[in-house]
PDB file of N, CA and C in Angstrom:
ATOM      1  N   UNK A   1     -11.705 -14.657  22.695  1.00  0.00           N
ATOM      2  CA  UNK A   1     -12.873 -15.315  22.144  1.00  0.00           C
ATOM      3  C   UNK A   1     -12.933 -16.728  22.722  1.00  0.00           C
ATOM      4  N   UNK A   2     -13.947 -17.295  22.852  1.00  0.00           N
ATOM      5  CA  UNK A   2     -14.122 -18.464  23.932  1.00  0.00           C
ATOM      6  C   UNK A   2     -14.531 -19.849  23.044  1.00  0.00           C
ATOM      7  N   UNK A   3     -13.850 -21.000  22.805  1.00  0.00           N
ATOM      8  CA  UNK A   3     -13.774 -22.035  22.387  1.00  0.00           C
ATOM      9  C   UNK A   3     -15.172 -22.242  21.687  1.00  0.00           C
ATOM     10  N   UNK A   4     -16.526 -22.175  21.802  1.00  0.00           N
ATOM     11  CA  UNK A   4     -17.560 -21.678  21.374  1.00  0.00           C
ATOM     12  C   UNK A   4     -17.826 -21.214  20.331  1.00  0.00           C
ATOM     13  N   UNK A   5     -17.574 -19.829  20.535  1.00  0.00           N
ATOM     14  CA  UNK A   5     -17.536 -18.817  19.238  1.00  0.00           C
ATOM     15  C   UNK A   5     -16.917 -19.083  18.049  1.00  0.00           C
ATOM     16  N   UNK A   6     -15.178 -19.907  18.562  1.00  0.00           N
ATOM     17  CA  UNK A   6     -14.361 -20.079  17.875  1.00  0.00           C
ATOM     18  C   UNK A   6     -14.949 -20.930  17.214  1.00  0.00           C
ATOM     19  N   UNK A   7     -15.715 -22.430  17.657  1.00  0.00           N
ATOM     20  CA  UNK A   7     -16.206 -23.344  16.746  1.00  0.00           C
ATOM     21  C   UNK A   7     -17.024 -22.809  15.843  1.00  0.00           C
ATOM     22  N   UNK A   8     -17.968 -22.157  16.509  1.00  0.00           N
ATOM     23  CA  UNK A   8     -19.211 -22.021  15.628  1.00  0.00           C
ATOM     24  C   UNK A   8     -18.684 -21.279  14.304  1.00  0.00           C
ATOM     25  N   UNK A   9     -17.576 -20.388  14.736  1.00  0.00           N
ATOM     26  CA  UNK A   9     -17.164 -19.599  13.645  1.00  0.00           C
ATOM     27  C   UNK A   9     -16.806 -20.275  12.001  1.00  0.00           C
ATOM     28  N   UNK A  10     -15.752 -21.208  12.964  1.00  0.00           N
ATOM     29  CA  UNK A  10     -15.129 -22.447  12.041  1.00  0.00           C
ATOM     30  C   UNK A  10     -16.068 -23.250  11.391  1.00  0.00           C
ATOM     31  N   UNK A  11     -17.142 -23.593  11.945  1.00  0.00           N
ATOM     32  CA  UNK A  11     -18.106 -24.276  11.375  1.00  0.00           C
ATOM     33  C   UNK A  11     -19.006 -23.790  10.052  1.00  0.00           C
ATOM     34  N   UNK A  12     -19.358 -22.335  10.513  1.00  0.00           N
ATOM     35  CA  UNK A  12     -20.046 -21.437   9.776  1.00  0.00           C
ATOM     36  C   UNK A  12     -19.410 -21.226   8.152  1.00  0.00           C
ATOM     37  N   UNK A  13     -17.911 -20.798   8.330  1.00  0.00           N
ATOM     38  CA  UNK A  13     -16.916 -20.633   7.183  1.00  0.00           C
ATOM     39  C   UNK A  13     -16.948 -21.464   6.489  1.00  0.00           C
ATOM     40  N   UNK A  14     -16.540 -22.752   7.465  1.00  0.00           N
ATOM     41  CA  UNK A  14     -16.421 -24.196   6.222  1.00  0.00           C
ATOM     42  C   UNK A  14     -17.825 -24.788   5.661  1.00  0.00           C
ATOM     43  N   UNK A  15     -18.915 -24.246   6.049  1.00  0.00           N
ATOM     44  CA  UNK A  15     -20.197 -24.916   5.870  1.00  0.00           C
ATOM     45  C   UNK A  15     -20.587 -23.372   4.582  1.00  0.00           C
ATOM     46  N   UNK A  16     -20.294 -21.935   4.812  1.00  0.00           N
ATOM     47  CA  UNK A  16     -20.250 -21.352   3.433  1.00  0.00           C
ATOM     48  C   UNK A  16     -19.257 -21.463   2.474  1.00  0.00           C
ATOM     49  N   UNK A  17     -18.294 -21.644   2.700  1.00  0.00           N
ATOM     50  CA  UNK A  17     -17.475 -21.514   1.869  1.00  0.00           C
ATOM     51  C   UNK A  17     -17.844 -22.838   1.287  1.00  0.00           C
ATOM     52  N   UNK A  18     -18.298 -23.596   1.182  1.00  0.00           N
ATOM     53  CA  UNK A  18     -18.283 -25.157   0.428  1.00  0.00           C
ATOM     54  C   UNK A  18     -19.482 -24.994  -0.516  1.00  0.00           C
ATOM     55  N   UNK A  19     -20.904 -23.727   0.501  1.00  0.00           N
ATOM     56  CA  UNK A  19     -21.969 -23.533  -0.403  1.00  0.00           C
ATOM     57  C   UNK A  19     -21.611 -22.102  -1.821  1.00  0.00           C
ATOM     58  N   UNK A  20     -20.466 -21.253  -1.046  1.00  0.00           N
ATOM     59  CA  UNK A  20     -20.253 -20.304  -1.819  1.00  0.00           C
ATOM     60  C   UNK A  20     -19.729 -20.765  -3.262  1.00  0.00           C
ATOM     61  N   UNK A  21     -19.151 -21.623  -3.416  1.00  0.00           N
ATOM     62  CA  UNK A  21     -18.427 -22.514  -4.437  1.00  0.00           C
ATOM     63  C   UNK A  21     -19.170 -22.522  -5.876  1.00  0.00           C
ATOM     64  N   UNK A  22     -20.406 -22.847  -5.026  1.00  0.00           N
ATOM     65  CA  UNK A  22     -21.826 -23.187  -5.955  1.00  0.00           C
ATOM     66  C   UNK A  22     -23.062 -22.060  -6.208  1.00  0.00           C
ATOM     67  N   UNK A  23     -22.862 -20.988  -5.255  1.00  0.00           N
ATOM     68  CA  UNK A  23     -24.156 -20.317  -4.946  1.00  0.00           C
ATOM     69  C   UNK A  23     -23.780 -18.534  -4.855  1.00  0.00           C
ATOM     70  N   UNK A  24     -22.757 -18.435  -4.127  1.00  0.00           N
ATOM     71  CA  UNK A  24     -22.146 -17.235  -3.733  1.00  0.00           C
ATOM     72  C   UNK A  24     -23.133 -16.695  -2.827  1.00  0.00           C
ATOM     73  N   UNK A  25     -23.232 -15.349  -2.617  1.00  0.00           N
ATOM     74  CA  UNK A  25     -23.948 -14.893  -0.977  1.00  0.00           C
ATOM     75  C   UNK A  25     -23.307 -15.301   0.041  1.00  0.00           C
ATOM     76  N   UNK A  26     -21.957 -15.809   0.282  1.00  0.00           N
ATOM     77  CA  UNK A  26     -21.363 -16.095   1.538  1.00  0.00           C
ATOM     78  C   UNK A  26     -21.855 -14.908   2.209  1.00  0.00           C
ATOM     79  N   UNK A  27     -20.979 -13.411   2.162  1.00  0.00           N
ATOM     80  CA  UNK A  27     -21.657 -12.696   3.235  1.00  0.00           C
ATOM     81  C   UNK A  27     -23.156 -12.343   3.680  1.00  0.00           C
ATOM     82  N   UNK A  28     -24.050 -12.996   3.049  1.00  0.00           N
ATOM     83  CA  UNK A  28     -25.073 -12.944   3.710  1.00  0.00           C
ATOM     84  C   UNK A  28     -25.144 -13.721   5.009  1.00  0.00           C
ATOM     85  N   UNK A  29     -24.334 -14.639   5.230  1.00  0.00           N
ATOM     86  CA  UNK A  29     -24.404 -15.549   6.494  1.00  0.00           C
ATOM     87  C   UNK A  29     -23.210 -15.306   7.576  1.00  0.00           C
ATOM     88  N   UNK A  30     -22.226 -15.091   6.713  1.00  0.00           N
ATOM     89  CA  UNK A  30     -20.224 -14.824   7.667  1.00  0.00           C
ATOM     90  C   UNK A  30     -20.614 -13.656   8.187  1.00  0.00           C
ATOM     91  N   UNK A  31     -21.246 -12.338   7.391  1.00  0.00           N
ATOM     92  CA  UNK A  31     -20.682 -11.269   8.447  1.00  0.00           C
ATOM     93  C   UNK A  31     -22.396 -11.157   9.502  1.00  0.00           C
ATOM     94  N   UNK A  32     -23.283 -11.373   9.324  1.00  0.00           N
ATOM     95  CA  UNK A  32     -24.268 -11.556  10.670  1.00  0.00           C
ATOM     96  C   UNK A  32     -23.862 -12.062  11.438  1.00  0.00           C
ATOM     97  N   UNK A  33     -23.111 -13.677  11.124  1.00  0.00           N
ATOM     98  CA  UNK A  33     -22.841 -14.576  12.465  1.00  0.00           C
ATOM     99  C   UNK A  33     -21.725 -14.092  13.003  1.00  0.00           C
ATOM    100  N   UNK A  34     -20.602 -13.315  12.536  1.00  0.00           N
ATOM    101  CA  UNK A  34     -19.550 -12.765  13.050  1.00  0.00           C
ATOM    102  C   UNK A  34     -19.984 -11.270  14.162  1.00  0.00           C
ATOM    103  N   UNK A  35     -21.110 -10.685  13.870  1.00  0.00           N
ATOM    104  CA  UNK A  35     -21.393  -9.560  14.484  1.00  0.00           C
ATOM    105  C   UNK A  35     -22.382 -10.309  15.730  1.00  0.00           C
ATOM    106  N   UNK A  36     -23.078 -11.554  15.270  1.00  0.00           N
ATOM    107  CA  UNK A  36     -23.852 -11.981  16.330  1.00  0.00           C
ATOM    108  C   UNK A  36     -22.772 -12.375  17.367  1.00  0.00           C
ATOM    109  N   UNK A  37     -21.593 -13.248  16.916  1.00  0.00           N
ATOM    110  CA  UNK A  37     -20.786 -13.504  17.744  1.00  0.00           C
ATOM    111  C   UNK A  37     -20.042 -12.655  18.331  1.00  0.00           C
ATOM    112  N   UNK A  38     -19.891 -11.320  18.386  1.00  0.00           N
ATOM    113  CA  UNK A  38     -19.338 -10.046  19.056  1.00  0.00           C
ATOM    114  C   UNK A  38     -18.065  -9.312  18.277  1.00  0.00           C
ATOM    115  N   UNK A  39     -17.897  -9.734  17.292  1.00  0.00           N
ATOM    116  CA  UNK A  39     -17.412  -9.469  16.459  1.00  0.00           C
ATOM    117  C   UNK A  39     -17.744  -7.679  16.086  1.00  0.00           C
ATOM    118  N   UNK A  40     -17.165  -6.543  16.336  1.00  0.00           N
ATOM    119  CA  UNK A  40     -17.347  -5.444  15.685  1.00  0.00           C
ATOM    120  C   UNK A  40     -17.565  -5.512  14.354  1.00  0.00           C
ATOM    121  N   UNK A  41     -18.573  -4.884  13.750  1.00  0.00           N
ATOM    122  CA  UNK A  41     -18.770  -5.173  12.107  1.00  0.00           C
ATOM    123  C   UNK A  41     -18.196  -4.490  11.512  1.00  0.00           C
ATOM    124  N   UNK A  42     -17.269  -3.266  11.565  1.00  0.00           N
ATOM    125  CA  UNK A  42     -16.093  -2.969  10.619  1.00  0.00           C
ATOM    126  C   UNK A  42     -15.158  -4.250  10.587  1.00  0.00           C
ATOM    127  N   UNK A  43     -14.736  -5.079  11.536  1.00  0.00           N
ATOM    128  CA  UNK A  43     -13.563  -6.054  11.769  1.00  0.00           C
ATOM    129  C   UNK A  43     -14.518  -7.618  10.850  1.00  0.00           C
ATOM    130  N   UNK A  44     -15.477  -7.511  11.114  1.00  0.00           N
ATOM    131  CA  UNK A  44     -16.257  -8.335  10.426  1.00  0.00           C
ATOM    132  C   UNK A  44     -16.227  -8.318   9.058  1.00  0.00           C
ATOM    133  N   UNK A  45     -16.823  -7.253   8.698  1.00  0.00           N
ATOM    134  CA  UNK A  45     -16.997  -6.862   7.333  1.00  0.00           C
ATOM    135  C   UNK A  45     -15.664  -6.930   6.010  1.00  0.00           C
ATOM    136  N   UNK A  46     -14.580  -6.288   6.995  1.00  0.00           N
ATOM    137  CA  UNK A  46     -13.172  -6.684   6.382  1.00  0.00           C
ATOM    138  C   UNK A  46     -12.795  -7.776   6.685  1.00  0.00           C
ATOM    139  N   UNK A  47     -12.929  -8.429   7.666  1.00  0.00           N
ATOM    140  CA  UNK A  47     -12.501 -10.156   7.504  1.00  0.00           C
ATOM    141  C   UNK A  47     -13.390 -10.545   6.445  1.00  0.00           C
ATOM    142  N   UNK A  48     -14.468 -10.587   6.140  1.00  0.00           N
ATOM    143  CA  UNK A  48     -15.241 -11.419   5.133  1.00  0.00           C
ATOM    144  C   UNK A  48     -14.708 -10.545   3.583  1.00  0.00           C
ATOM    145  N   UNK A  49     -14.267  -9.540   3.095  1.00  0.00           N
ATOM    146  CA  UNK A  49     -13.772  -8.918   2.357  1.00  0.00           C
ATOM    147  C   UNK A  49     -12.206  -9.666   2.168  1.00  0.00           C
ATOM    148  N   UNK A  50     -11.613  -9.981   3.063  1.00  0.00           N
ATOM    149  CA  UNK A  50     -10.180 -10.730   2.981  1.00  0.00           C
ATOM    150  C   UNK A  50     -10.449 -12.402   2.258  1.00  0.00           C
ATOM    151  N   UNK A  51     -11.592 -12.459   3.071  1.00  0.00           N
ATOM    152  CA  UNK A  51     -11.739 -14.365   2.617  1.00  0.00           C
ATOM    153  C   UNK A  51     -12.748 -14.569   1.278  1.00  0.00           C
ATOM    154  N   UNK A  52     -13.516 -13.793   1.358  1.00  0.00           N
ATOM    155  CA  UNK A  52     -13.741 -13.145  -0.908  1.00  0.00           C
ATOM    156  C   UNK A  52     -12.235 -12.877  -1.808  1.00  0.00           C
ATOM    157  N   UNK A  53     -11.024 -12.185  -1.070  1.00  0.00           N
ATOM    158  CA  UNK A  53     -10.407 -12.163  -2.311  1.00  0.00           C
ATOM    159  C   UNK A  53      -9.873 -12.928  -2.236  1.00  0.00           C
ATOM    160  N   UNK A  54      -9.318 -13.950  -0.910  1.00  0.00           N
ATOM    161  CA  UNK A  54      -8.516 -15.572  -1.330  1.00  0.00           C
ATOM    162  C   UNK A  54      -9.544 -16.243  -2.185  1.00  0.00           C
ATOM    163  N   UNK A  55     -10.401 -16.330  -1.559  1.00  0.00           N
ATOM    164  CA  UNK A  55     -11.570 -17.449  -2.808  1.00  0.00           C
ATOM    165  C   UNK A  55     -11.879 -16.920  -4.281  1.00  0.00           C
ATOM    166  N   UNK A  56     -11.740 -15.342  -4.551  1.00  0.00           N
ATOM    167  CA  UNK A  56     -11.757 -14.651  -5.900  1.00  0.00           C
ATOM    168  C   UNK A  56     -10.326 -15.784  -6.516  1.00  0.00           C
ATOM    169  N   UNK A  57      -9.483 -15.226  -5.947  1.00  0.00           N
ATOM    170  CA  UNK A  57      -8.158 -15.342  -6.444  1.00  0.00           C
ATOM    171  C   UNK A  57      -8.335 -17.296  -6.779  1.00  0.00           C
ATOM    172  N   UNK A  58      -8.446 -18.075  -5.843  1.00  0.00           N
ATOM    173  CA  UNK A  58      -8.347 -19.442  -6.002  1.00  0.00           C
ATOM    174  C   UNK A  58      -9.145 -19.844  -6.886  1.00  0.00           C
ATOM    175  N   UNK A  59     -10.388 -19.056  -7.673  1.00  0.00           N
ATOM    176  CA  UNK A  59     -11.588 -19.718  -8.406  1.00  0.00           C
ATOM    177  C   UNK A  59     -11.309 -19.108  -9.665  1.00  0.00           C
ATOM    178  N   UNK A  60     -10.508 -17.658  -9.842  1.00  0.00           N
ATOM    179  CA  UNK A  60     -10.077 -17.839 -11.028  1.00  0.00           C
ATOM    180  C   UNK A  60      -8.477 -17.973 -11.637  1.00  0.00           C
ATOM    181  N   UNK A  61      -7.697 -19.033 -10.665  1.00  0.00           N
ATOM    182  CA  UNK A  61      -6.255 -19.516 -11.291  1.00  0.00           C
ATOM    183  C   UNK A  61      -6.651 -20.699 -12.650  1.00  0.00           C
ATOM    184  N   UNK A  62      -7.797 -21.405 -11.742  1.00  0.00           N
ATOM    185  CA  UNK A  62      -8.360 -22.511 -13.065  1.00  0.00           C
ATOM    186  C   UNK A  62      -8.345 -22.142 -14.486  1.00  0.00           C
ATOM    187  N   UNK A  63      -9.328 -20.455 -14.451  1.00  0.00           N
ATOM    188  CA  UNK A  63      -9.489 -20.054 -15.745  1.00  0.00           C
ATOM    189  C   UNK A  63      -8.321 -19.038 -16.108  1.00  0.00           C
ATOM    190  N   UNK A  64      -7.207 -18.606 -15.833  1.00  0.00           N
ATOM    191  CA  UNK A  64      -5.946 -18.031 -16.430  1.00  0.00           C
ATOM    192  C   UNK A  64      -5.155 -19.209 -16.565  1.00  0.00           C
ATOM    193  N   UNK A  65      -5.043 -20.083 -16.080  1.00  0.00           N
ATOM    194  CA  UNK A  65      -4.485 -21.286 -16.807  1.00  0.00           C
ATOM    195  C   UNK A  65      -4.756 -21.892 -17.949  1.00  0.00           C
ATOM    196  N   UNK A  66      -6.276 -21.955 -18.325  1.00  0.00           N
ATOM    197  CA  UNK A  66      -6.733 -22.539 -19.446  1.00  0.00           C
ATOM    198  C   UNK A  66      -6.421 -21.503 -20.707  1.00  0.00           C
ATOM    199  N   UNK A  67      -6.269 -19.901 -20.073  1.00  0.00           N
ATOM    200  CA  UNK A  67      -6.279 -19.125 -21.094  1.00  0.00           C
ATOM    201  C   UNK A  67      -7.705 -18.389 -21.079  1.00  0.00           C
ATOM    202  N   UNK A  68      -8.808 -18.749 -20.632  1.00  0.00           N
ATOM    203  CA  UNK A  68      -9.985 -18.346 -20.774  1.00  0.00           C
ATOM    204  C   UNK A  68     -10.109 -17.249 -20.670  1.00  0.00           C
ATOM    205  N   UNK A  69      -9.756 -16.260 -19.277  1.00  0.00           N
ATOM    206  CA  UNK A  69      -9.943 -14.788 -19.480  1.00  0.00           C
ATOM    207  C   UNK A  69      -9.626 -14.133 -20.668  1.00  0.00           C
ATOM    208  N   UNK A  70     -10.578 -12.962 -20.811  1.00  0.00           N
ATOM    209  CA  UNK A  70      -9.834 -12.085 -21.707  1.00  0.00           C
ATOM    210  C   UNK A  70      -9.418 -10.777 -21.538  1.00  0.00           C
ATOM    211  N   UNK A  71      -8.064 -10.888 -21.564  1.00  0.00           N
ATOM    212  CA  UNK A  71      -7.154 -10.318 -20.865  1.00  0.00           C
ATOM    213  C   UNK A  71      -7.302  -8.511 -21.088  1.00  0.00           C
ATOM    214  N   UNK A  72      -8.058  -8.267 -21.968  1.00  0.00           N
ATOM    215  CA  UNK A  72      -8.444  -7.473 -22.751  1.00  0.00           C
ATOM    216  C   UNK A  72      -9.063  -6.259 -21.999  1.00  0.00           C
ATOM    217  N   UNK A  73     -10.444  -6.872 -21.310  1.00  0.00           N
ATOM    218  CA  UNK A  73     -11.209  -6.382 -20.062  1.00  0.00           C
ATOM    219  C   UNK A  73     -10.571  -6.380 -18.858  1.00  0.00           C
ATOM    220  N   UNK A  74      -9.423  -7.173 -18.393  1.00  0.00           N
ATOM    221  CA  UNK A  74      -9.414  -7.249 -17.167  1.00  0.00           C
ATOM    222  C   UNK A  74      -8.484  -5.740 -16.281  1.00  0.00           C
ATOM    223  N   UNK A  75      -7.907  -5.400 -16.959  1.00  0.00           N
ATOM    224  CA  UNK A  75      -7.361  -4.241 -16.750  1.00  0.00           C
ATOM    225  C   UNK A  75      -8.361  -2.935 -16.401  1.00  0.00           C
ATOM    226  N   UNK A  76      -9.679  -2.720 -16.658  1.00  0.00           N
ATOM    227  CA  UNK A  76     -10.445  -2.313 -16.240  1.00  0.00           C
ATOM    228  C   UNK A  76     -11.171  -2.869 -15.493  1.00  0.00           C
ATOM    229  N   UNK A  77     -11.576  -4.026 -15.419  1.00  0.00           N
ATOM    230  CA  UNK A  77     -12.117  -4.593 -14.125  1.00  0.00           C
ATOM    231  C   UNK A  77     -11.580  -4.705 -12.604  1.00  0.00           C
ATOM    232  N   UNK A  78     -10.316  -4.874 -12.874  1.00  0.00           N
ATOM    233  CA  UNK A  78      -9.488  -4.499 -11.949  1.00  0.00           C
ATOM    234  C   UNK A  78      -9.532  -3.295 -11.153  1.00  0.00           C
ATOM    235  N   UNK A  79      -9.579  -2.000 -12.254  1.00  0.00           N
ATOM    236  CA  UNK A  79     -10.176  -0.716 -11.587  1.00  0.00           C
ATOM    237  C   UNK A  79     -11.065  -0.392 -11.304  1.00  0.00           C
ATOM    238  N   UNK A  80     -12.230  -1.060 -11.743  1.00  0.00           N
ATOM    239  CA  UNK A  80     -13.343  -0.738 -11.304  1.00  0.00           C
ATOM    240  C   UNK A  80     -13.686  -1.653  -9.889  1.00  0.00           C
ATOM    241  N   UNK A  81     -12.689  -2.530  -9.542  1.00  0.00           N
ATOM    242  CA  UNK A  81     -12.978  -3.665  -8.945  1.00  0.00           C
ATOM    243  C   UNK A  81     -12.309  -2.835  -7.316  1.00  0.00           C
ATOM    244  N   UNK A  82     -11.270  -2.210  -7.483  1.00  0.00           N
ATOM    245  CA  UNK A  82     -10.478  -1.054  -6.977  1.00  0.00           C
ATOM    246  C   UNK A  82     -11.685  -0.241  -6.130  1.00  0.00           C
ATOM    247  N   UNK A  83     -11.575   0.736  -7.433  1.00  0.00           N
ATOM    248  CA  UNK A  83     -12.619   1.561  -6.794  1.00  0.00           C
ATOM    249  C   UNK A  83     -13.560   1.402  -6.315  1.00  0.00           C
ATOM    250  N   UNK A  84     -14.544   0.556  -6.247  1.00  0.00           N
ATOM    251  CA  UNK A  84     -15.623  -0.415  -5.455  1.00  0.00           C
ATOM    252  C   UNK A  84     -15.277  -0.233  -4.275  1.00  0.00           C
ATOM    253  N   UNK A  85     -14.527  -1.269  -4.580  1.00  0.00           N
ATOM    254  CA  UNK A  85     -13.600  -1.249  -3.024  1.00  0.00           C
ATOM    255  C   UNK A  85     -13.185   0.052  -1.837  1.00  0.00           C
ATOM    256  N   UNK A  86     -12.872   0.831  -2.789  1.00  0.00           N
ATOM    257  CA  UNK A  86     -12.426   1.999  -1.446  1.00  0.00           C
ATOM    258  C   UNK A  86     -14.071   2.642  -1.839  1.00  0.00           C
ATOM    259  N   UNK A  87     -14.843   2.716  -2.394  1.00  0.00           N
ATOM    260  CA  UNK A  87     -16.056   3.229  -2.132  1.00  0.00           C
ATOM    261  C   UNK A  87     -16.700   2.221  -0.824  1.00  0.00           C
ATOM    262  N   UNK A  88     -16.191   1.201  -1.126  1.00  0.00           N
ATOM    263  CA  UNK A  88     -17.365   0.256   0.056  1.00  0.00           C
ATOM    264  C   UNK A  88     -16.229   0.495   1.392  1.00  0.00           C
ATOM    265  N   UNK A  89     -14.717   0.792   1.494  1.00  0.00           N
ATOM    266  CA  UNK A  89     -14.016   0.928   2.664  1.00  0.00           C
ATOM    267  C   UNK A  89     -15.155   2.670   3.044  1.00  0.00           C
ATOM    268  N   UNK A  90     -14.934   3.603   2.758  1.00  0.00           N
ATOM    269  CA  UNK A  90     -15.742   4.919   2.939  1.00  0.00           C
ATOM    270  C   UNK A  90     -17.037   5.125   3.642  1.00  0.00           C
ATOM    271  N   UNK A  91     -17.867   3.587   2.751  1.00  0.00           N
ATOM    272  CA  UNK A  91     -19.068   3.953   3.065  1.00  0.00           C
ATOM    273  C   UNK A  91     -19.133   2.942   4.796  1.00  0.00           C
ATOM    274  N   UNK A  92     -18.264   1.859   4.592  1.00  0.00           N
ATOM    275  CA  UNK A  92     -18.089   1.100   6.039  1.00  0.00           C
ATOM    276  C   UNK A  92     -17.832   1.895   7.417  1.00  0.00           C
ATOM    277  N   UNK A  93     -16.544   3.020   7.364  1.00  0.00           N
ATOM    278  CA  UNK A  93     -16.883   3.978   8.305  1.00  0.00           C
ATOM    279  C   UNK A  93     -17.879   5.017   8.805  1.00  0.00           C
ATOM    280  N   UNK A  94     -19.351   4.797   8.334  1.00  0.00           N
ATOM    281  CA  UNK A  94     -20.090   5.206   8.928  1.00  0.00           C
ATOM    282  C   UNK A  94     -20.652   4.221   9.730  1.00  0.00           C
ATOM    283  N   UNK A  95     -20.817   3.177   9.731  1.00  0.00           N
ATOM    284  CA  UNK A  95     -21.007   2.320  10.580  1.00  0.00           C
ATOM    285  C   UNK A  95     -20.503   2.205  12.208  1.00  0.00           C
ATOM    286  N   UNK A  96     -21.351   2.361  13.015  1.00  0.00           N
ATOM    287  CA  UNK A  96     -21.156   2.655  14.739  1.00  0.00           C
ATOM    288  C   UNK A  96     -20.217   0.909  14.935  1.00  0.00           C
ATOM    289  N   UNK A  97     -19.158   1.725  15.528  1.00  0.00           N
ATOM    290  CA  UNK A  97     -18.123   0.463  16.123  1.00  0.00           C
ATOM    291  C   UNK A  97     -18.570  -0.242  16.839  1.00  0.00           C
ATOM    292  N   UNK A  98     -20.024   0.513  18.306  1.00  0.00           N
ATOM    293  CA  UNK A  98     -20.086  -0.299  19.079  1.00  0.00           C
ATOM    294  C   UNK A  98     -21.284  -1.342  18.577  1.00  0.00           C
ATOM    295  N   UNK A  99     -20.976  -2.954  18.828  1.00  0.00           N
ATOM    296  CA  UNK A  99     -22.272  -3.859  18.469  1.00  0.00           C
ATOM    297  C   UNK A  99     -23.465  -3.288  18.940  1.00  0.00           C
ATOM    298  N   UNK A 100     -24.060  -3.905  18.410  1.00  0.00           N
ATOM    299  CA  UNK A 100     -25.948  -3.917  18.729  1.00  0.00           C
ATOM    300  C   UNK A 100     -25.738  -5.217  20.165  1.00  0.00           C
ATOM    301  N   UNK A 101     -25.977  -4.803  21.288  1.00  0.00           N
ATOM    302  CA  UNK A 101     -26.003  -5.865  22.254  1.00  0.00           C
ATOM    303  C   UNK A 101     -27.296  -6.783  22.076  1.00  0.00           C
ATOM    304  N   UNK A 102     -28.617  -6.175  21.688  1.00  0.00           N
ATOM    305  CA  UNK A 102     -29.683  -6.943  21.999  1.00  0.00           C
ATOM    306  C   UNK A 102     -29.734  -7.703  20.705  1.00  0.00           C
ATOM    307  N   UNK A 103     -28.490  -7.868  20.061  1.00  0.00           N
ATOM    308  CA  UNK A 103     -28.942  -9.173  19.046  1.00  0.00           C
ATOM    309  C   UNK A 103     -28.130 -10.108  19.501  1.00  0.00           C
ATOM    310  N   UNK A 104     -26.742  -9.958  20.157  1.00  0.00           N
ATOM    311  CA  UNK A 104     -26.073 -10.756  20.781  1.00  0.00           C
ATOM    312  C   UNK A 104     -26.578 -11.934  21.166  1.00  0.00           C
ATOM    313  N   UNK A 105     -26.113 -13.230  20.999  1.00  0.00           N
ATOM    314  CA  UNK A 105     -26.745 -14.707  21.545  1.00  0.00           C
ATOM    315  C   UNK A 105     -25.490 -15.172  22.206  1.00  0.00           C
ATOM    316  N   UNK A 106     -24.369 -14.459  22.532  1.00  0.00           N
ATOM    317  CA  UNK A 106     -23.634 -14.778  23.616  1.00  0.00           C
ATOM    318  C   UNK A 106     -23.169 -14.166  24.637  1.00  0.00           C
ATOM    319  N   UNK A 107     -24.531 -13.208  25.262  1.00  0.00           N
ATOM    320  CA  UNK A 107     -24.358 -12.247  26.213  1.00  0.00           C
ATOM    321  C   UNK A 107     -23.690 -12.814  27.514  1.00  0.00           C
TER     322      UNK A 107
END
């Protein structure tokens, strides 16, 4: 990947992730610009799936510290949070490995 891509990438992350904080929809912006940037969108799609559960995980240590969750639900959310998950891994392999070239902006 070429010094370029790499910025823009870096740029893109730290410029959602600062709006995700407040707004959420990060992947509406990480995984386009990652596929625009040549990025295969299975490899896309699970990188932006990896950097949701560090930021899941970091946004709610605040509230298990205070006690706030209730601990009650989370044991099912968890599974349902699970199963989501390998439903959305399932439905991702239908998705064609090779990019779309004519959206490419770094042909």
């Amino acid at each position: 990947m070429s010094g370029a891509k790499l910025f823009t990438l870096v740029i893109v992350f730290f410029l959602t992730s600062v709006i995700s904080v407040l707004t959420g929809s990060t992947s509406l912006i990480t995984v386009p610009v990652m596929i625009t940037v040549g990025i295969e969108a299975h490899v896309a799609v699970a990188t932006n799936m990896l950097a949701l559960t560090f930021m899941s995980v970091g946004g709610s240590l605040p509230f298990m510290r205070r006690g706030v969750l209730n601990r009650s639900r989370l044991v099912l959310s968890i599974v349902l949070t699970i199963i989501g998950s390998c439903l959305g891994a399932l439905l991702l392999l239908s998705v064609p490995l090779k990019p779309c070239k004519s959206l490419s902006l770094w042909q």
